[in-house]
C-alpha atoms as a PDB file:
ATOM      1  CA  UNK A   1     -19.462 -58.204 -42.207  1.00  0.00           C
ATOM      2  CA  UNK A   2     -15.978 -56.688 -43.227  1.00  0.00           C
ATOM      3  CA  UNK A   3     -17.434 -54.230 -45.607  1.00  0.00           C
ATOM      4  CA  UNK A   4     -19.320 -52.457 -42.953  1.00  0.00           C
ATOM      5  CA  UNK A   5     -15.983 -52.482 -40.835  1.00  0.00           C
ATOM      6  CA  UNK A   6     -14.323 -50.190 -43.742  1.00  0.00           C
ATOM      7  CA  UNK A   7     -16.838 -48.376 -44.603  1.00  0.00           C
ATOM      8  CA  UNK A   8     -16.755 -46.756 -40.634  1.00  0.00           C
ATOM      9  CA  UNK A   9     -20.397 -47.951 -39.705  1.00  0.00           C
ATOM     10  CA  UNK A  10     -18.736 -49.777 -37.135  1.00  0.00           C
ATOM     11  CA  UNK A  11     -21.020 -53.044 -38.010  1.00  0.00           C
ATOM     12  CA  UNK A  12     -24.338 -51.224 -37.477  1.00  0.00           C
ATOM     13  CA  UNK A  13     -26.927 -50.802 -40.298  1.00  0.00           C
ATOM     14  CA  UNK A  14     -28.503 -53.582 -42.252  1.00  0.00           C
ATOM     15  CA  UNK A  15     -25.515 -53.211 -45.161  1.00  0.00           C
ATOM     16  CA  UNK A  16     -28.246 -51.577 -47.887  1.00  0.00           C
ATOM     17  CA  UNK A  17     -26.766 -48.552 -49.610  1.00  0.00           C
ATOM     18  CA  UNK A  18     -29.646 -46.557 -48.872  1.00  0.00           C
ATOM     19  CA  UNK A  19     -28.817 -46.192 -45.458  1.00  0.00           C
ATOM     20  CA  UNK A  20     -25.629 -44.083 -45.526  1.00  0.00           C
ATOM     21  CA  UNK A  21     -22.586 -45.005 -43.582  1.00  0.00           C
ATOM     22  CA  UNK A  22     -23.528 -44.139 -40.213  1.00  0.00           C
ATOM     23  CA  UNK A  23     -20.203 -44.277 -38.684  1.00  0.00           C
ATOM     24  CA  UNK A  24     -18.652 -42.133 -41.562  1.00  0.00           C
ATOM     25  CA  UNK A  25     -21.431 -39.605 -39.989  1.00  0.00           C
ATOM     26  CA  UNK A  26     -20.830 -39.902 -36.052  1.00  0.00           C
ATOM     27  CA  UNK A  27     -17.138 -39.316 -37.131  1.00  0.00           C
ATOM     28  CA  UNK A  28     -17.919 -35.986 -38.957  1.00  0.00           C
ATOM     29  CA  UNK A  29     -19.829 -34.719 -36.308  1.00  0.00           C
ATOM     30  CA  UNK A  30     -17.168 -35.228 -33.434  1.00  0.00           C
ATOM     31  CA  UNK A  31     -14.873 -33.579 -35.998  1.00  0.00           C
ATOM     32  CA  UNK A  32     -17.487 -30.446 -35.815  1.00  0.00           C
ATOM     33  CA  UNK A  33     -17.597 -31.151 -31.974  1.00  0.00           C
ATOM     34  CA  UNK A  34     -14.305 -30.899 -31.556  1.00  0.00           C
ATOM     35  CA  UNK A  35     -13.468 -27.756 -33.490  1.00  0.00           C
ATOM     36  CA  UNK A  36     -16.500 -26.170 -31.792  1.00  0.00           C
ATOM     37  CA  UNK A  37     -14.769 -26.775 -28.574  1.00  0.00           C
ATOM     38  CA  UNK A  38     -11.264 -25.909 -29.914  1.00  0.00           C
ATOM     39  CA  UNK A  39     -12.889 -22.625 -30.968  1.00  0.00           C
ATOM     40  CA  UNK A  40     -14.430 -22.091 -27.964  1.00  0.00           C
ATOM     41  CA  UNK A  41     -11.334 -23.232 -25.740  1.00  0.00           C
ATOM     42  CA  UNK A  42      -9.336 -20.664 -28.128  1.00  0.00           C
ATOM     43  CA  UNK A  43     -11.641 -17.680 -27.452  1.00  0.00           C
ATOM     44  CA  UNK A  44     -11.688 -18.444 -23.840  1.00  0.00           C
ATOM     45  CA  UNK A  45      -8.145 -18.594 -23.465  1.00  0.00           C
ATOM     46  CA  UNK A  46      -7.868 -15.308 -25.776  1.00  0.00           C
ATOM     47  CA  UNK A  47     -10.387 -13.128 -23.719  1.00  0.00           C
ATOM     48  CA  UNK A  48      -8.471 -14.748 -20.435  1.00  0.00           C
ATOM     49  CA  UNK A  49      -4.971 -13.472 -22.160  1.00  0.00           C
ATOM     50  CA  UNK A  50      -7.001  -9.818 -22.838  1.00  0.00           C
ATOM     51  CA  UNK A  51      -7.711  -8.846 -19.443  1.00  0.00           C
ATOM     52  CA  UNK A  52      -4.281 -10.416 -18.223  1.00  0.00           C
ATOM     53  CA  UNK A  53      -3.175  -7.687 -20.572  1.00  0.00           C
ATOM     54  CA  UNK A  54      -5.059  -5.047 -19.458  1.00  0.00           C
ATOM     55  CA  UNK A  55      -4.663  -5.650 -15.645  1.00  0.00           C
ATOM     56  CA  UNK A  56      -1.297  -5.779 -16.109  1.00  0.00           C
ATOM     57  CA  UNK A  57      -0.705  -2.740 -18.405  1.00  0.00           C
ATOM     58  CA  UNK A  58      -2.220  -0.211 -15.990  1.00  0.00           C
ATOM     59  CA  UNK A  59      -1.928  -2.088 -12.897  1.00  0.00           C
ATOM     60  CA  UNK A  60      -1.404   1.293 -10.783  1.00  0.00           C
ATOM     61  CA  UNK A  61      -4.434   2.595 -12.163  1.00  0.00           C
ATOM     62  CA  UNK A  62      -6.952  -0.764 -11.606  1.00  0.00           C
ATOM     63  CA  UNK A  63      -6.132  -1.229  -8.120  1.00  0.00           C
ATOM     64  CA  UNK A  64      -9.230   1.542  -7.961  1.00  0.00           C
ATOM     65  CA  UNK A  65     -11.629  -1.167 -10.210  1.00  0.00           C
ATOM     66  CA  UNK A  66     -11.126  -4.129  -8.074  1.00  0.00           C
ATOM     67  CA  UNK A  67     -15.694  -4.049  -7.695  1.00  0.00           C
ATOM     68  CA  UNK A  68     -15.128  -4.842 -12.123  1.00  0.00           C
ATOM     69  CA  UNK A  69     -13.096  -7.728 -11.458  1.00  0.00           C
ATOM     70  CA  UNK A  70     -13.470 -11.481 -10.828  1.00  0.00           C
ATOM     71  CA  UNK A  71     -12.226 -13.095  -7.412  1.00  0.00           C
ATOM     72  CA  UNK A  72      -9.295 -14.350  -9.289  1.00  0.00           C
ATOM     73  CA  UNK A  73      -8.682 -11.360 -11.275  1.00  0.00           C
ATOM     74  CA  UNK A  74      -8.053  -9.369  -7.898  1.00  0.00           C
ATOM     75  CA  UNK A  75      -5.890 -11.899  -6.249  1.00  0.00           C
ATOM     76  CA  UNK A  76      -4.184 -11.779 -10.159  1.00  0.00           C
ATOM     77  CA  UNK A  77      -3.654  -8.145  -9.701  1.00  0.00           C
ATOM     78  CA  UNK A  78      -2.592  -8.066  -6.428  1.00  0.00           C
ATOM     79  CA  UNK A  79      -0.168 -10.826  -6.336  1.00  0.00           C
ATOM     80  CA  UNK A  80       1.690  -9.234 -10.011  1.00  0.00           C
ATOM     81  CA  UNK A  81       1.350  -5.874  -8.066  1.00  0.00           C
ATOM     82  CA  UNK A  82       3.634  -7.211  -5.134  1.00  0.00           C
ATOM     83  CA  UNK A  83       5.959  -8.092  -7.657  1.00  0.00           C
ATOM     84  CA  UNK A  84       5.893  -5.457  -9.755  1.00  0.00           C
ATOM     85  CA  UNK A  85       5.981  -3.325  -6.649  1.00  0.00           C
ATOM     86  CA  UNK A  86       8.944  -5.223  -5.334  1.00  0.00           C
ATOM     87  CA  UNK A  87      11.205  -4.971  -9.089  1.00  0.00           C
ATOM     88  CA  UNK A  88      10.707  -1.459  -8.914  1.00  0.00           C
ATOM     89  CA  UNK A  89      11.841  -0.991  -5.716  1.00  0.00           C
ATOM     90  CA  UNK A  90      15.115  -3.110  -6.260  1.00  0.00           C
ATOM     91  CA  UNK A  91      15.831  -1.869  -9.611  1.00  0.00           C
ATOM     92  CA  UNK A  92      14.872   2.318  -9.241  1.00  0.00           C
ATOM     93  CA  UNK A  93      12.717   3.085  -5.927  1.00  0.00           C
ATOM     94  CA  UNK A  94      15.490   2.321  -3.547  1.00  0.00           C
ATOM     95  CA  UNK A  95      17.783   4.618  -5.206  1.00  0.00           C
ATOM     96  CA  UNK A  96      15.535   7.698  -5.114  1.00  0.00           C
ATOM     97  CA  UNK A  97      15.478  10.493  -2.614  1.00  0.00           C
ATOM     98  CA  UNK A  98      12.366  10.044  -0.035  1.00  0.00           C
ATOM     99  CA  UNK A  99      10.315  13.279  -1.477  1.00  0.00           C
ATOM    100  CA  UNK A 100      10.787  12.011  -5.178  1.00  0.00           C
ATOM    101  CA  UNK A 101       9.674   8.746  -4.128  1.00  0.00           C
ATOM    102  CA  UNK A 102       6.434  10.023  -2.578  1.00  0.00           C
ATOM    103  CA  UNK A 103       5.591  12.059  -5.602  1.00  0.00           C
ATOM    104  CA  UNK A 104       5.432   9.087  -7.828  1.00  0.00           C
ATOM    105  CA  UNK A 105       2.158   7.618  -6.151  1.00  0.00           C
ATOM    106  CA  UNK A 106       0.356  10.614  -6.923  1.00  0.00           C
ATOM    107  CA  UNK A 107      -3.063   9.907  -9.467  1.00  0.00           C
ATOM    108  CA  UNK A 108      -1.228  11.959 -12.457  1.00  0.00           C
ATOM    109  CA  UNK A 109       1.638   9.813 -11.777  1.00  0.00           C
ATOM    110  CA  UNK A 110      -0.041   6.769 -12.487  1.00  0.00           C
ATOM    111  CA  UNK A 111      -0.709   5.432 -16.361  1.00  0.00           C
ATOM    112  CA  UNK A 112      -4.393   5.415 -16.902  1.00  0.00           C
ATOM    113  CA  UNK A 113      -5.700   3.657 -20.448  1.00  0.00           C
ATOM    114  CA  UNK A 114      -6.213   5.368 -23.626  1.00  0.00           C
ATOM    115  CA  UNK A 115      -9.675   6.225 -23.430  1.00  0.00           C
ATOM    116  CA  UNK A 116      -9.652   7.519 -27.274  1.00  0.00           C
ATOM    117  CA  UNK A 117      -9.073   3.774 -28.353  1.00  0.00           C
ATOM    118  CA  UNK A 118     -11.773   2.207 -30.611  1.00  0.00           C
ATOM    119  CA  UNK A 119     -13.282  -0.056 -29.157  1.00  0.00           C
ATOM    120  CA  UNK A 120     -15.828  -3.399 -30.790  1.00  0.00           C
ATOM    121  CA  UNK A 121     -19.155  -3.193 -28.850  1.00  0.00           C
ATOM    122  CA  UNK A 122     -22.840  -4.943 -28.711  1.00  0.00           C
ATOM    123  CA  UNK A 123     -25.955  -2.623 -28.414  1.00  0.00           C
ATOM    124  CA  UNK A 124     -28.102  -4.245 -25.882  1.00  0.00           C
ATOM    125  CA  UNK A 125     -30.943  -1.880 -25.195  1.00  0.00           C
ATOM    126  CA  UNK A 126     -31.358   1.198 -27.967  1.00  0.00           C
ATOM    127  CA  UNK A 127     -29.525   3.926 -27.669  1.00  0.00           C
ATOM    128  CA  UNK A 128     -28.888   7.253 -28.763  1.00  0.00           C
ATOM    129  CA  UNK A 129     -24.732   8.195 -29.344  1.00  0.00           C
ATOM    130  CA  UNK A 130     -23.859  11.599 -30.068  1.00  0.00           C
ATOM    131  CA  UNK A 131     -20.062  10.475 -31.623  1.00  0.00           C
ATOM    132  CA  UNK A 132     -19.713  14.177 -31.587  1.00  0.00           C
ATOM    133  CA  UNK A 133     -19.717  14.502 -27.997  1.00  0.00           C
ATOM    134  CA  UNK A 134     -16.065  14.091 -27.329  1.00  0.00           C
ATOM    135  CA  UNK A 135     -13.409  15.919 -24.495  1.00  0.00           C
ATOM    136  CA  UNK A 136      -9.808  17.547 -24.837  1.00  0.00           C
ATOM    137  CA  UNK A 137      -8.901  18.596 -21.281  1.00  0.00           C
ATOM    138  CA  UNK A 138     -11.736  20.079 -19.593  1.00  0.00           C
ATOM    139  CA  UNK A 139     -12.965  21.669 -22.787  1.00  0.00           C
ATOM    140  CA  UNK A 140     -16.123  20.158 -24.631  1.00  0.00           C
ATOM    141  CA  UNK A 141     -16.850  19.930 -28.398  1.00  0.00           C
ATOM    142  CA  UNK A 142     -19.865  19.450 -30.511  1.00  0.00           C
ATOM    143  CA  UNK A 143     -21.922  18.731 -27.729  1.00  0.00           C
ATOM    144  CA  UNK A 144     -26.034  19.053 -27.807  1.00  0.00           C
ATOM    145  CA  UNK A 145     -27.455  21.602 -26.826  1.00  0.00           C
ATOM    146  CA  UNK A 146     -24.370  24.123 -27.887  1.00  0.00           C
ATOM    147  CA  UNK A 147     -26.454  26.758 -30.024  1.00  0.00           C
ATOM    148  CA  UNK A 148     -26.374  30.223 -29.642  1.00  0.00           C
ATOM    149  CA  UNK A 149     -28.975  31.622 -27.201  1.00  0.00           C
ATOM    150  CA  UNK A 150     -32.202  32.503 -29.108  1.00  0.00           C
ATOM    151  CA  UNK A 151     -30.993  30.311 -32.118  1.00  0.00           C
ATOM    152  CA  UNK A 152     -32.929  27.268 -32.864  1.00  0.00           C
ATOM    153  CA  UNK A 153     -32.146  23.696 -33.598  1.00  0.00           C
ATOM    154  CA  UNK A 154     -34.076  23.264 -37.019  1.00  0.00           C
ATOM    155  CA  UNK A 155     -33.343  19.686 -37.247  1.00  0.00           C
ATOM    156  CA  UNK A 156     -35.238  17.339 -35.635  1.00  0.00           C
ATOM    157  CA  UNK A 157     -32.809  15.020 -33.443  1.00  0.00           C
ATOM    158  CA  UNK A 158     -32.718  12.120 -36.127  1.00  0.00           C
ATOM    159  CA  UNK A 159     -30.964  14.657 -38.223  1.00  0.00           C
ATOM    160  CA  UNK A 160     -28.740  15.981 -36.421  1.00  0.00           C
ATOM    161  CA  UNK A 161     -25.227  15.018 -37.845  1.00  0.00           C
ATOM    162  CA  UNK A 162     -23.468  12.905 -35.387  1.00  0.00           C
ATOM    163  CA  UNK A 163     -26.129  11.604 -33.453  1.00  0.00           C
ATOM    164  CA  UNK A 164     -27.035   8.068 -33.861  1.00  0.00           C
ATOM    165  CA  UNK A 165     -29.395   5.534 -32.765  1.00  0.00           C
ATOM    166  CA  UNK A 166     -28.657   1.451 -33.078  1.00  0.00           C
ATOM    167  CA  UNK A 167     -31.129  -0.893 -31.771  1.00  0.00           C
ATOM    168  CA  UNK A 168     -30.548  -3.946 -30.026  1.00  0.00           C
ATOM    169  CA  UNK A 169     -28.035  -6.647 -31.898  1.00  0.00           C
ATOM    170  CA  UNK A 170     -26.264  -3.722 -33.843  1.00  0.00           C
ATOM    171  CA  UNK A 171     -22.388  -4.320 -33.605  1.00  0.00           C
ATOM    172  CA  UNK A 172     -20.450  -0.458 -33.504  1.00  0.00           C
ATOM    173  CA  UNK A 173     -16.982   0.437 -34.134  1.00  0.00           C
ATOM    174  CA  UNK A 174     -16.179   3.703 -31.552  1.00  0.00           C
ATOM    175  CA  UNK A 175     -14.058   5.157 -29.475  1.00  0.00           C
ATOM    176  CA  UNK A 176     -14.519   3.797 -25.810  1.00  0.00           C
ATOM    177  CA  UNK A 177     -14.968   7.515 -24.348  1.00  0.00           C
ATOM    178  CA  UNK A 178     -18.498   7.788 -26.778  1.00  0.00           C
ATOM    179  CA  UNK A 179     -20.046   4.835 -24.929  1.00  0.00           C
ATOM    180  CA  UNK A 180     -17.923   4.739 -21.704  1.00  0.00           C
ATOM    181  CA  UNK A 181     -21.293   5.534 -19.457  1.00  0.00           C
ATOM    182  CA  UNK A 182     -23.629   3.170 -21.799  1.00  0.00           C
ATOM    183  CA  UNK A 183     -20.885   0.366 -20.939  1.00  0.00           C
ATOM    184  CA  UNK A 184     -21.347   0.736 -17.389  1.00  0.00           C
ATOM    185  CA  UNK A 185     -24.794   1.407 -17.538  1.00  0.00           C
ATOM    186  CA  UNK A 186     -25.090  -2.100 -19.360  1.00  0.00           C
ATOM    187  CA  UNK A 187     -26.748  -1.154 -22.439  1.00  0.00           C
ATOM    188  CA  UNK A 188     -24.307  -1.851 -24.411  1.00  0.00           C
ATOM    189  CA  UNK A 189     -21.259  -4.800 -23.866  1.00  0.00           C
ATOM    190  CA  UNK A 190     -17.799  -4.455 -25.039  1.00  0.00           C
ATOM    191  CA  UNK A 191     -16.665  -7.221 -27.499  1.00  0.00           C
ATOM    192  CA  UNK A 192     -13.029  -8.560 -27.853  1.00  0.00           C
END
């Protein structure tokens, strides 16, 4: 009777040492239950805090995005935009001349994100990145497809240096502007 009480079997089990302590079990595995969910609670909360981040940091600029965003994400942005929209008028807007004040809505005006940041990503579908194939200003560099006329490409396109392919599963480090399109596309996912 009271043996089986502090040994955590709760008063199951026929008392035979065999048998293990039951109770000593169910108690280890709501301890791995509950740090599965405190994980999982932690990551939500984590990727919830990331895209707080981002819609706040370039709020100007995601007000063209709104079809990428939840419900709540768009009421999110629109109700910090009113506010941010409303401290910026108290604090600097109000206080500008009417021209200047026009010239700050303008798309160059407004802080886009840094495309050139590296970025953790999922291949879903293979794919084929050329991490050479990269833009400064409206100029292009290393791109495919760049030799001289009448010179020939005596690679074949496995070889070429800077083109890869990664199969589905493969986890890449690279700068979000190599797989912007692929992102959108959805054959590959962005990971936090």
């Amino acid at each position: 009777g009271m043996s089986r009480v502090h040994h955590g079997d709760g008063g199951r089990g026929n008392g035979r040492t065999g048998d293990g302590p039951t109770g000593e079990m169910a108690s280890l595995m709501a301890q791995i239950l509950k740090m599965d969910l405190d994980r999982t609670r932690f990551m939500l909360v984590d990727l919830a805090r990331s895209r707080m981040a981002k819609i706040e940091n370039h709020a100007l600029f995601n007000r063209e995005l709104v079809d990428r965003m939840t419900d709540e994400e768009v009421n999110y942005l629109k109700q910090y935009g009113e506010l941010l929209e409303r401290h910026h008028r108290r604090t600097v807007l109000n206080h500008l001349p009417k021209e200047a004040y026009r010239k700050l809505d303008e798309p160059e005006m407004i802080d886009s994100p840094d495309l050139e940041q590296f970025v953790f990503c999922r291949v879903l579908e293979t794919v084929q990145i050329d991490v050479r194939r990269q833009t400064n200003g409206n100029e292009k560099l290393g791109l495919l497809g760049d030799e001289e006329e009448g010179e020939e490409d005596q690679y074949g396109d496995e070889d070429l240096d800077g083109v890869q392919e990664h199969e589905p599963g493969s986890c890449l480090i690279v700068m979000y502007k190599v797989v912007r399109n692929l992102v959108l596309e959805g054959k590959i996912e962005l990971m936090l």
